[in-house]
Protein backbone atom coordinates (compact mmCIF):
# COMPACT_ATOMS: atom_id res chain seq x y z
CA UNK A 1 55.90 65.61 -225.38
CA UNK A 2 55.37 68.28 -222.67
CA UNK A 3 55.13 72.23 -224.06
CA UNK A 4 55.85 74.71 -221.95
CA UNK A 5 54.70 78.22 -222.45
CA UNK A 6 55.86 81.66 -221.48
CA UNK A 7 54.34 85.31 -221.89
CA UNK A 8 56.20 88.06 -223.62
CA UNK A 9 57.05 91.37 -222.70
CA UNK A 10 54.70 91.63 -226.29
CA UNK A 11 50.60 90.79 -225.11
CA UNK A 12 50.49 89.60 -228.75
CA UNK A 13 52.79 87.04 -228.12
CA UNK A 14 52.93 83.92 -226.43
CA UNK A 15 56.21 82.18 -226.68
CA UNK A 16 56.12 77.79 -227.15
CA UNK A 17 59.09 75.98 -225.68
CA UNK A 18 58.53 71.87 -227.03
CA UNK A 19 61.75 70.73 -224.87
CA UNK A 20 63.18 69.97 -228.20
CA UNK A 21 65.39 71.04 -231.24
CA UNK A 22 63.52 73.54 -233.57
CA UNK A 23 65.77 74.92 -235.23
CA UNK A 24 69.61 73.42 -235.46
CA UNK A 25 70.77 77.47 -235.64
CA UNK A 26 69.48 80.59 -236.62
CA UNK A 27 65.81 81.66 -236.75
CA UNK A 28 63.06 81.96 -239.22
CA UNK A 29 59.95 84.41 -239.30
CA UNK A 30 57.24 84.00 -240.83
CA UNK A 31 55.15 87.67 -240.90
CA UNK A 32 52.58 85.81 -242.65
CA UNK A 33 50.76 82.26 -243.50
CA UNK A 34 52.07 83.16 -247.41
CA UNK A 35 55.93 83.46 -246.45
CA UNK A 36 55.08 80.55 -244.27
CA UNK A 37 55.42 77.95 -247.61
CA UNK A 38 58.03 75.97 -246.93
CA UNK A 39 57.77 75.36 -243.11
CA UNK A 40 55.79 72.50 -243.02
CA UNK A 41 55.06 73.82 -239.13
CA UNK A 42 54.73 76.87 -239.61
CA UNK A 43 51.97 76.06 -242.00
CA UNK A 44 49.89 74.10 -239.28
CA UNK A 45 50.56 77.15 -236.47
CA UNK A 46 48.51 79.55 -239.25
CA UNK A 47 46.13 76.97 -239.38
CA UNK A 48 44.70 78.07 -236.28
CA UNK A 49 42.48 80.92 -236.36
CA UNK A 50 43.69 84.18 -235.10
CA UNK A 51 47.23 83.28 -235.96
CA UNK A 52 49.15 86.72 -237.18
CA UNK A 53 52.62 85.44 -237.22
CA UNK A 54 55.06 82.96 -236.41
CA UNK A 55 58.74 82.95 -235.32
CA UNK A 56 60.71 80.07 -234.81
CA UNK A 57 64.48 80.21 -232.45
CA UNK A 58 66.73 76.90 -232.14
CA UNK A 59 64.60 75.98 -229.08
CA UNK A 60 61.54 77.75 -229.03
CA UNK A 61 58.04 78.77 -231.38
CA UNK A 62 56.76 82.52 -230.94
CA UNK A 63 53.40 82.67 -232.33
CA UNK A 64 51.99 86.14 -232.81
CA UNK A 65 47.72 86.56 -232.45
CA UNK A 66 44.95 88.70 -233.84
CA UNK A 67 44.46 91.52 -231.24
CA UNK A 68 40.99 90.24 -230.91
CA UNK A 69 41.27 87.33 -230.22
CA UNK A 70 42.63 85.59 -226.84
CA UNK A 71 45.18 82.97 -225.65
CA UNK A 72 43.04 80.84 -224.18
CA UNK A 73 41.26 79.17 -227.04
CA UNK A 74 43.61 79.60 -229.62
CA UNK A 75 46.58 77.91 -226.93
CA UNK A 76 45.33 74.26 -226.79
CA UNK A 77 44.94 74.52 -230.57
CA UNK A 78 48.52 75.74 -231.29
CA UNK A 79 49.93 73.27 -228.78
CA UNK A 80 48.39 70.48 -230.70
CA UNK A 81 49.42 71.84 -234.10
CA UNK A 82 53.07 71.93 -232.49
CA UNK A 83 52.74 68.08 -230.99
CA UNK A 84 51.60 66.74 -234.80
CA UNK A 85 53.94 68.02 -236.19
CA UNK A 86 56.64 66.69 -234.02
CA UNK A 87 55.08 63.28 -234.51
CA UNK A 88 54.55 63.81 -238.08
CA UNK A 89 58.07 63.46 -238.96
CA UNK A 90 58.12 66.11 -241.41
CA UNK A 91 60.73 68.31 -240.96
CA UNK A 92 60.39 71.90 -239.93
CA UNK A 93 62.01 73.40 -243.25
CA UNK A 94 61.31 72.05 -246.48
CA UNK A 95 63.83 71.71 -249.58
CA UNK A 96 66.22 74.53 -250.29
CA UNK A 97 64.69 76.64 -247.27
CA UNK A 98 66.84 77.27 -244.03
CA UNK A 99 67.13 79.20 -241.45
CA UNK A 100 68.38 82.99 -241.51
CA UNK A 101 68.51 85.21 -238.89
CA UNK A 102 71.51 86.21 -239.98
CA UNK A 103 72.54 90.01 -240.20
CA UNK A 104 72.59 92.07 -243.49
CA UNK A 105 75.72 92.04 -245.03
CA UNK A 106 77.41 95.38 -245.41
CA UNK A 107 79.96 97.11 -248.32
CA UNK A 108 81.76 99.93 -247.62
CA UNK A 109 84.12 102.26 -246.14
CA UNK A 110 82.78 101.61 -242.44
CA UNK A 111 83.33 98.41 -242.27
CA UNK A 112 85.27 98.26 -239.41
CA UNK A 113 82.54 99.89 -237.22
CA UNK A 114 79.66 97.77 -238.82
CA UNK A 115 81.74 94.48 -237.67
CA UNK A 116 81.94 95.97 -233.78
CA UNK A 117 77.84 96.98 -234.12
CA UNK A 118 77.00 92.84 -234.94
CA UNK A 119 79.40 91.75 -232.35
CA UNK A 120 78.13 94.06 -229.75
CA UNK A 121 74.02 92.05 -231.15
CA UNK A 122 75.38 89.06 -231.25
CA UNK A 123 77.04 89.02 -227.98
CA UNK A 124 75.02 91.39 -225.66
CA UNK A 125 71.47 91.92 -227.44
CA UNK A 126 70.50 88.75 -229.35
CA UNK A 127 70.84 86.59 -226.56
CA UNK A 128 68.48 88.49 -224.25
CA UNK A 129 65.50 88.95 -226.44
CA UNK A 130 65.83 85.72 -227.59
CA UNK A 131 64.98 84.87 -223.90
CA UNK A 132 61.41 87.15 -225.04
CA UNK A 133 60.99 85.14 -228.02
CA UNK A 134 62.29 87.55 -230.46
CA UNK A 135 65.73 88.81 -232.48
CA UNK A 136 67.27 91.72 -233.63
CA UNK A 137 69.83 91.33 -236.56
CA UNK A 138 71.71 94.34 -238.35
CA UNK A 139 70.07 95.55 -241.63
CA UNK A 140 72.04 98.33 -242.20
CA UNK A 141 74.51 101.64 -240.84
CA UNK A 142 74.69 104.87 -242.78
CA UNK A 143 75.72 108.91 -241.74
CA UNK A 144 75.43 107.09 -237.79
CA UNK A 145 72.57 105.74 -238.27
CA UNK A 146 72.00 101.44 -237.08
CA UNK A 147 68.89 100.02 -238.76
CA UNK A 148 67.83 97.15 -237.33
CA UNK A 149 65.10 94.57 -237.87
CA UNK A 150 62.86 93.28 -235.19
CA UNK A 151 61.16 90.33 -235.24
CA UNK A 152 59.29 87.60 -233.08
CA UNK A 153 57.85 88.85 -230.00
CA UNK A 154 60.06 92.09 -230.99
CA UNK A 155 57.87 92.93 -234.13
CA UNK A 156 55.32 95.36 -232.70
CA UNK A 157 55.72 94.73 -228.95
CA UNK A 158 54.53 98.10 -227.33
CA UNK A 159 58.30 97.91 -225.35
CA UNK A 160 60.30 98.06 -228.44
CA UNK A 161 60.80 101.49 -228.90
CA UNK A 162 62.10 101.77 -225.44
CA UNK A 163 64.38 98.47 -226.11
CA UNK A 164 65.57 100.38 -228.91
CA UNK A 165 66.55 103.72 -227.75
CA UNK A 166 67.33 103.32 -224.33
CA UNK A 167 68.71 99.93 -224.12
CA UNK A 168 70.48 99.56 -227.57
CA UNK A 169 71.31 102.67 -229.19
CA UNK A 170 72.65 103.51 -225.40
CA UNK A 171 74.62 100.49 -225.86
CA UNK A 172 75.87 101.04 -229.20
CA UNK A 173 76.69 104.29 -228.62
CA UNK A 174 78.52 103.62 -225.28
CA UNK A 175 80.86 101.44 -227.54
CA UNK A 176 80.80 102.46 -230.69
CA UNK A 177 81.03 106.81 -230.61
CA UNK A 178 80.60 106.64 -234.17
CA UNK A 179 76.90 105.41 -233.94
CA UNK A 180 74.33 108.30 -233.28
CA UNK A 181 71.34 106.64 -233.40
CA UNK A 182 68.97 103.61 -233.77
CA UNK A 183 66.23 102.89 -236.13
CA UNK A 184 63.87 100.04 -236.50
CA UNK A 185 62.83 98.33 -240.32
CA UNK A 186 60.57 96.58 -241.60
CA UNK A 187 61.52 94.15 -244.41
């Protein structure tokens, strides 16, 4: 098994590409080694020291560090963590769990406008910074107002303010005249 590895527009993040399936659709993040219980890989990636967060696409692990510590000795250990588990057998969700990344749904009057503000992700935004190792999804729209959650290589990358308000809410509003603005969450 050959790993490849890319940098992030995030320092913080170092994005793992194992040539393989990891997810079969959707994502999962893990903002912690406690929500990281029933990912059997996500629970070896904490393992290593220095490990902040983890993020996993359908083809790729971003893996989020201490801001002390650096890449190149936590790197081989992560890339070993990622080969066990591959060998291991063990899937990368356990039980009931699966994969979200899904958007948040949405009830009320402006629907209409909420559907064109998830196409307008799924279609134009989700596919580039997935490409960073990260995703946006919808989390909610009210008075004008998109609030979006970032995370992967998104959560806390020093560029994702300016991905926000010049490259999305310029987007959604282009589109959409009813949105006025763009707000990150954290969930």
């Amino acid at each position: 098994m050959f790993i490849q590895t890319e940098s992030t527009p995030n320092p913080a993040t170092l994005k793992f590409l194992p040539g393989q399936s990891v997810l079969e659709m959707g994502t999962a993040d893990f903002p912690s080694a406690e929500a990281a219980e029933k990912s059997p890989l996500a629970r070896r990636i904490f393992a290593v020291e220095n490990v902040t967060g983890v993020f996993f696409g359908t083809d790729f692990v971003t893996v989020t560090k201490a801001e002390d510590a650096e890449w190149d000795h936590m790197k081989p250990a992560i890339l070993g963590a990622i080969m066990e588990h591959s060998q291991s057998g063990a899937p990368v969700m356990e039980g009931e769990a699966q994969a979200g990344g899904g958007h948040a749904e949405h009830h009320g009057e402006d629907g209409e406008i909420v559907v064109q503000i998830k196409s307008l992700l799924d279609t134009r935004v989700r596919p580039a910074v997935a490409q960073d190792g990260g995703d946006i999804t919808f989390h909610g729209f009210d008075r004008g107002v998109v609030y979006l959650h970032m995370q992967g290589a998104c959560a806390g990358c020093p560029s994702s303010t300016l991905t926000l308000k010049m490259g999305i809410e310029n987007l959604l509003r282009h589109y959409i005249p009813e949105v006025l603005e763009v707000r990150p969450v954290n969930v």
